[in-house]
Protein backbone atom coordinates (compact mmCIF):
# COMPACT_ATOMS: atom_id res chain seq x y z
CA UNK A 1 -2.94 -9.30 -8.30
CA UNK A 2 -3.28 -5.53 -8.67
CA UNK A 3 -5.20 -3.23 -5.86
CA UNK A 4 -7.13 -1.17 -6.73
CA UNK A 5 -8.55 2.06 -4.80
CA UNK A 6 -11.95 3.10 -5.92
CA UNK A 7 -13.27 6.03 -4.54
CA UNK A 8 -16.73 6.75 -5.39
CA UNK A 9 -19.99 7.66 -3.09
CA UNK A 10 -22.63 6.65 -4.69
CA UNK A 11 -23.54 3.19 -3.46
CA UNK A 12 -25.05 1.96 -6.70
CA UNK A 13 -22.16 2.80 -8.47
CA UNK A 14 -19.45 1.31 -6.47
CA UNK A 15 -21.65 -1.95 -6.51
CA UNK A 16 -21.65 -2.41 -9.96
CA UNK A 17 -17.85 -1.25 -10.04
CA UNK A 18 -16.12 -2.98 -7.46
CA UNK A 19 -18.33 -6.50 -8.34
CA UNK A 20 -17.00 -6.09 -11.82
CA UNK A 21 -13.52 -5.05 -11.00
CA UNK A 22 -13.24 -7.95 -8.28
CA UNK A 23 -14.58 -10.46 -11.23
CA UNK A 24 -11.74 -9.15 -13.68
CA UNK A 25 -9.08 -10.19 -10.94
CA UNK A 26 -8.66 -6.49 -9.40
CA UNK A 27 -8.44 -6.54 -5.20
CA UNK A 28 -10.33 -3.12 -4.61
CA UNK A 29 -10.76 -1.29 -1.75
CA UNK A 30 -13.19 1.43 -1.39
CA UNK A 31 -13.43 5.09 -0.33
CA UNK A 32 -16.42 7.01 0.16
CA UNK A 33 -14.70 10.42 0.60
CA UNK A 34 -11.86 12.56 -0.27
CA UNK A 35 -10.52 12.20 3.21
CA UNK A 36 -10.98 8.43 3.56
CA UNK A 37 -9.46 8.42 0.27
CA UNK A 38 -6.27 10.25 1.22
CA UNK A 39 -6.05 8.55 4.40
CA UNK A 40 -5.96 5.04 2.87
CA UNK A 41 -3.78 6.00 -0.27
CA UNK A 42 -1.36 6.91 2.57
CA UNK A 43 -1.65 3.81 4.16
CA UNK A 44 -1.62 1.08 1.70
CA UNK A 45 0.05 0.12 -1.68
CA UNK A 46 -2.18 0.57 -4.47
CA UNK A 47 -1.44 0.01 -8.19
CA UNK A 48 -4.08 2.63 -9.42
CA UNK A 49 -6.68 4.68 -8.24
CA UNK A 50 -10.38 5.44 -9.69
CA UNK A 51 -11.06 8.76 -8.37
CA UNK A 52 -15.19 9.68 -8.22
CA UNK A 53 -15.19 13.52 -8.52
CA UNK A 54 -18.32 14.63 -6.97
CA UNK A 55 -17.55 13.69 -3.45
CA UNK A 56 -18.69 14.56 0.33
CA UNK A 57 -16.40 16.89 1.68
CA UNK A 58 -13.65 18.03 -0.64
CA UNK A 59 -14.23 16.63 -4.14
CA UNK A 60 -11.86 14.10 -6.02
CA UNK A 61 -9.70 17.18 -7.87
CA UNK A 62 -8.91 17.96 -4.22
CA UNK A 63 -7.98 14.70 -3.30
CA UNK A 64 -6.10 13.96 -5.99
CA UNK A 65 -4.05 16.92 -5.92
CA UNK A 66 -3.83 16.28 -1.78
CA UNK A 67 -2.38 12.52 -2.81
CA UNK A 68 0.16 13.80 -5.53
CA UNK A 69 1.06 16.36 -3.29
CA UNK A 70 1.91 13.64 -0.62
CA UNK A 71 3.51 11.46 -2.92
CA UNK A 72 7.12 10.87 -1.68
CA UNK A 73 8.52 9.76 -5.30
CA UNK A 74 9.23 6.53 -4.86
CA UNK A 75 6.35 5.13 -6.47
CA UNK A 76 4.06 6.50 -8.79
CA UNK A 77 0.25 5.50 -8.40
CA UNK A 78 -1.39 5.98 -11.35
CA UNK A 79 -5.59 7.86 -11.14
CA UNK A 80 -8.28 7.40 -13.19
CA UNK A 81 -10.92 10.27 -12.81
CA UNK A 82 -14.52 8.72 -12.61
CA UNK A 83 -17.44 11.62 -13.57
CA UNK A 84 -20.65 12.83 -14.47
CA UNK A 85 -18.88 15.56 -15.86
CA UNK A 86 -18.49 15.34 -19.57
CA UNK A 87 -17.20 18.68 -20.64
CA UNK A 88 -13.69 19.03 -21.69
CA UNK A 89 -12.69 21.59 -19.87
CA UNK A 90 -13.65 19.06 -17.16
CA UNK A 91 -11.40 16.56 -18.60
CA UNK A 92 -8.47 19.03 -18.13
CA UNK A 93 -9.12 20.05 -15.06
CA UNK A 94 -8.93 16.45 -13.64
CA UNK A 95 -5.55 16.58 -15.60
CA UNK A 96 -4.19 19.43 -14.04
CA UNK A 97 -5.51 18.12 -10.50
CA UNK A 98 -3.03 15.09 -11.16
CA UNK A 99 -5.13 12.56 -12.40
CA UNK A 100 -3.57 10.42 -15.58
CA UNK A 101 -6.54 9.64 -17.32
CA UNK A 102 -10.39 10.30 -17.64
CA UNK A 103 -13.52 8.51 -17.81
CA UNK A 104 -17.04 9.93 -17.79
CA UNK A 105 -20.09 8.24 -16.73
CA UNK A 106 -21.69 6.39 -17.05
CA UNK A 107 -19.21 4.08 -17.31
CA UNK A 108 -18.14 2.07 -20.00
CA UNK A 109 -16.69 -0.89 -18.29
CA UNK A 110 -15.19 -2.26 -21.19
CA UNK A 111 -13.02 1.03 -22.18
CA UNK A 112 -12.34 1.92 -18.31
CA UNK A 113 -10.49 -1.31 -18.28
CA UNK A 114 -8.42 -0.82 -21.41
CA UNK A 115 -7.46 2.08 -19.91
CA UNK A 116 -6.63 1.05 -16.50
CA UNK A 117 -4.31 -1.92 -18.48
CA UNK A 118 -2.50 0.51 -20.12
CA UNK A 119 -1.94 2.41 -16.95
CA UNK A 120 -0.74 -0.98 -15.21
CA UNK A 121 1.30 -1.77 -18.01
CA UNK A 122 2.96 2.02 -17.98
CA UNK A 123 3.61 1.45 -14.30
CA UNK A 124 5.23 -1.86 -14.89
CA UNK A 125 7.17 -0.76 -17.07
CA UNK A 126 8.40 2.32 -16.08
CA UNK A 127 9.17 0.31 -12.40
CA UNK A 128 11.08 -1.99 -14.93
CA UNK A 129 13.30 0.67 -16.47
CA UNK A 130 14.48 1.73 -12.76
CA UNK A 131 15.36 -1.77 -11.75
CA UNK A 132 17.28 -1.75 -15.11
CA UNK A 133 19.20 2.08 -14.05
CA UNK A 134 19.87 0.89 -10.21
């Protein structure tokens, strides 16, 4: 079963999310900040993240950036940035921060998991094509 890191603040929106997410077969854990978010990404073994951006203390561009940046290569988690922000110049700054994809709100449960199967599947597969080079 894939986990699944969501970090988001707002309470009614990680209720509806992680209830949903659970129900599609996800195991989530959840981060309220950028700092609990880097702090568990460090600890644990998560398949993807969904990264809120509008977070207490720094904001989900920072923690994203903060994760990559702590990333030791081995294995590539793959972020989804979650926000109100709908602009595209938003969209590419959430790129440049490190996330792989982007999803405003409010959430269309239905496309956010499409894309989160698609970045499973990448990470599958790319964790497939270094089994096959070792």
């Amino acid at each position: 079963m894939p986990k699944i890191l969501l970090v988001e603040d707002d309470e009614d929106s990680y209720d509806m999310l992680m209830g949903r997410i659970e129900h599609k077969g996800y195991e989530v854990d959840l981060a309220t900040t950028g700092e609990e978010a880097l702090d568990m990404a460090g600890e644990a073994n998560y398949d993807l993240i969904l990264m809120d951006i509008r977070l207490p203390g720094f904001d989900g561009y920072e923690a994203t950036h903060r994760i990559r940046e702590r990333s030791d290569g081995d294995r590539y988690v793959p972020i989804i940035a979650i926000t109100a922000y709908a602009l595209e110049e938003d969209r590419e700054k959430a790129l440049a921060a490190g996330c792989d994809d982007y999803h405003a709100k409010p959430v269309h449960f239905s496309k956010l998991v499409e894309q989160m199967e698609t970045l499973l599947g990448e990470e599958k597969a790319a964790l497939g094509q270094e089994a096959e080079r070792e």
